[in-house]
Protein backbone atom coordinates (compact mmCIF):
# COMPACT_ATOMS: atom_id res chain seq x y z
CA UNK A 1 -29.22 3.84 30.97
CA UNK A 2 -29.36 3.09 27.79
CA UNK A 3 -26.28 3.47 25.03
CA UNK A 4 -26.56 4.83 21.83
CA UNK A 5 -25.37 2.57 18.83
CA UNK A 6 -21.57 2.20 18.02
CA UNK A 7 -21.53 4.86 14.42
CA UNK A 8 -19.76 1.71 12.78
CA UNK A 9 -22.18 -0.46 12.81
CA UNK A 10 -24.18 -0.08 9.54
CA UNK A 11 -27.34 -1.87 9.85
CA UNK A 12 -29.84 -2.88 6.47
CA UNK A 13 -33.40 -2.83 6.17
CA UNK A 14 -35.06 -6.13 4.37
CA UNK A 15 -35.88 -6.13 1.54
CA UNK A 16 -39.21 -7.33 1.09
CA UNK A 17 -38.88 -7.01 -2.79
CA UNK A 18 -36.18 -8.84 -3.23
CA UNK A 19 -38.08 -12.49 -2.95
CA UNK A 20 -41.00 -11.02 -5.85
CA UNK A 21 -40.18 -13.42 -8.70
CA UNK A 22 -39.37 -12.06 -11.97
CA UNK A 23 -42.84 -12.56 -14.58
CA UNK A 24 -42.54 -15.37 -17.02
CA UNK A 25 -43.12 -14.62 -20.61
CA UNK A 26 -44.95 -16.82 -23.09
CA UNK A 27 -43.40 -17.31 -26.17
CA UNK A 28 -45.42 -18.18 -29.52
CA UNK A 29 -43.12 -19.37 -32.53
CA UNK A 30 -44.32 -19.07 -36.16
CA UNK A 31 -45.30 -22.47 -38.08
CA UNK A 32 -45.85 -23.27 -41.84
CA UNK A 33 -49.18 -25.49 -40.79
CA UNK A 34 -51.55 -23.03 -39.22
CA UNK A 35 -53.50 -19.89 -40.86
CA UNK A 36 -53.97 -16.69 -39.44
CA UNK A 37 -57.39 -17.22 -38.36
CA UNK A 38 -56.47 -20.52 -36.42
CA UNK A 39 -54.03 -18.55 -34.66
CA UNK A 40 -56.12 -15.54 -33.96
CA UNK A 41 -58.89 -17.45 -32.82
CA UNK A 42 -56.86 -19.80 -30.54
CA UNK A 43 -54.86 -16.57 -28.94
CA UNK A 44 -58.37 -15.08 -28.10
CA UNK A 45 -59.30 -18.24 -26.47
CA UNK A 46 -55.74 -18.68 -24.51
CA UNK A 47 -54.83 -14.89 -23.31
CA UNK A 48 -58.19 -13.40 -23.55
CA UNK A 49 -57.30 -10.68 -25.93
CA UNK A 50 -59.26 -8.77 -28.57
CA UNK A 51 -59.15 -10.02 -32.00
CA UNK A 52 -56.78 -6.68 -32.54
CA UNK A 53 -54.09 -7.90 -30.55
CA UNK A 54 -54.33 -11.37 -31.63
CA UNK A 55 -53.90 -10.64 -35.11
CA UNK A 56 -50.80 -8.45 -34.27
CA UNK A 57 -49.63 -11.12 -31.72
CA UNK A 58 -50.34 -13.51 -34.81
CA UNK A 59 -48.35 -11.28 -37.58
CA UNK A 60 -45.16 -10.37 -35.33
CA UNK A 61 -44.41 -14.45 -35.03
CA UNK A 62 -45.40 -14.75 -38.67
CA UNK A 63 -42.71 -11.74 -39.58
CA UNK A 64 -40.27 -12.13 -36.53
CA UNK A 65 -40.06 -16.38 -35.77
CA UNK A 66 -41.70 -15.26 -32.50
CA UNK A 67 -43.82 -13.06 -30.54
CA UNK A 68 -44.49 -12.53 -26.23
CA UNK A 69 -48.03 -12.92 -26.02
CA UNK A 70 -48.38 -13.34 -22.41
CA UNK A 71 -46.25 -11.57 -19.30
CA UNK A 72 -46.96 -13.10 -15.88
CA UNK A 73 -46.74 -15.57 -13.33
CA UNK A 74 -45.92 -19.19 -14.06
CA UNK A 75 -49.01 -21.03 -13.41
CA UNK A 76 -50.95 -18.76 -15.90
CA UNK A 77 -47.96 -18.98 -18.68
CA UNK A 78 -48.71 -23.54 -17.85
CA UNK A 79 -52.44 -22.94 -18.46
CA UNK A 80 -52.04 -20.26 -21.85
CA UNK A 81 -49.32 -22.74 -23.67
CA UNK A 82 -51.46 -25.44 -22.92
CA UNK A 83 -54.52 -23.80 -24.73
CA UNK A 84 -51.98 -22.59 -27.15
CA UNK A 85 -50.88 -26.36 -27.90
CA UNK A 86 -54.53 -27.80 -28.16
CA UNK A 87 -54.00 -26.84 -31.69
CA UNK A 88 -50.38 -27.83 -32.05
CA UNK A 89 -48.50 -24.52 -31.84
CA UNK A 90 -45.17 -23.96 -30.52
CA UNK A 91 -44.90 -22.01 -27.63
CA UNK A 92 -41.68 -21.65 -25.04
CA UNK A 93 -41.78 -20.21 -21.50
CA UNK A 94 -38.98 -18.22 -20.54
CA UNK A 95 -38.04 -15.61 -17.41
């Protein structure tokens, strides 16, 4: 025979979610040294974007100190900031 379960007993389901890591963000802080075009050109090479979003990429660190160009998981964020720095730009990872 088999009993039913005690109605106190409050059980959970897992979570599989809960162990999905958080994307990393690439940060790109503006400089005195470079121009635009180095920039631009260096952010096309490093996230793969069009020349478009470079340039706006490139104008919001040039007007704001900073810009996220890149949302994703840490090994990509390691390979972008180190095309990024090829050039000598500033870049921070964060979560």
């Amino acid at each position: 025979m088999l009993e039913d379960k005690p109605s106190d007993i409050i059980e959970t389901e897992n979570d599989e979610k809960a162990g999905i890591k958080q994307p990393y963000k690439v940060l790109l802080f503006n400089d005195d040294w470079h121009s635009f075009d180095d920039v631009i050109n260096q952010l096309i090479k490093a996230v793969k974007c069009s020349y478009e979003e470079a340039r706006t990429f490139a104008f919001e660190a040039h007007v704001k100190g900073k810009a996220v160009v890149f949302n994703g998981e840490l090994s990509e964020c390691l390979k972008i900031t180190s095309i990024l720095e090829e050039i000598e730009l500033h870049t921070q990872i964060i979560s």
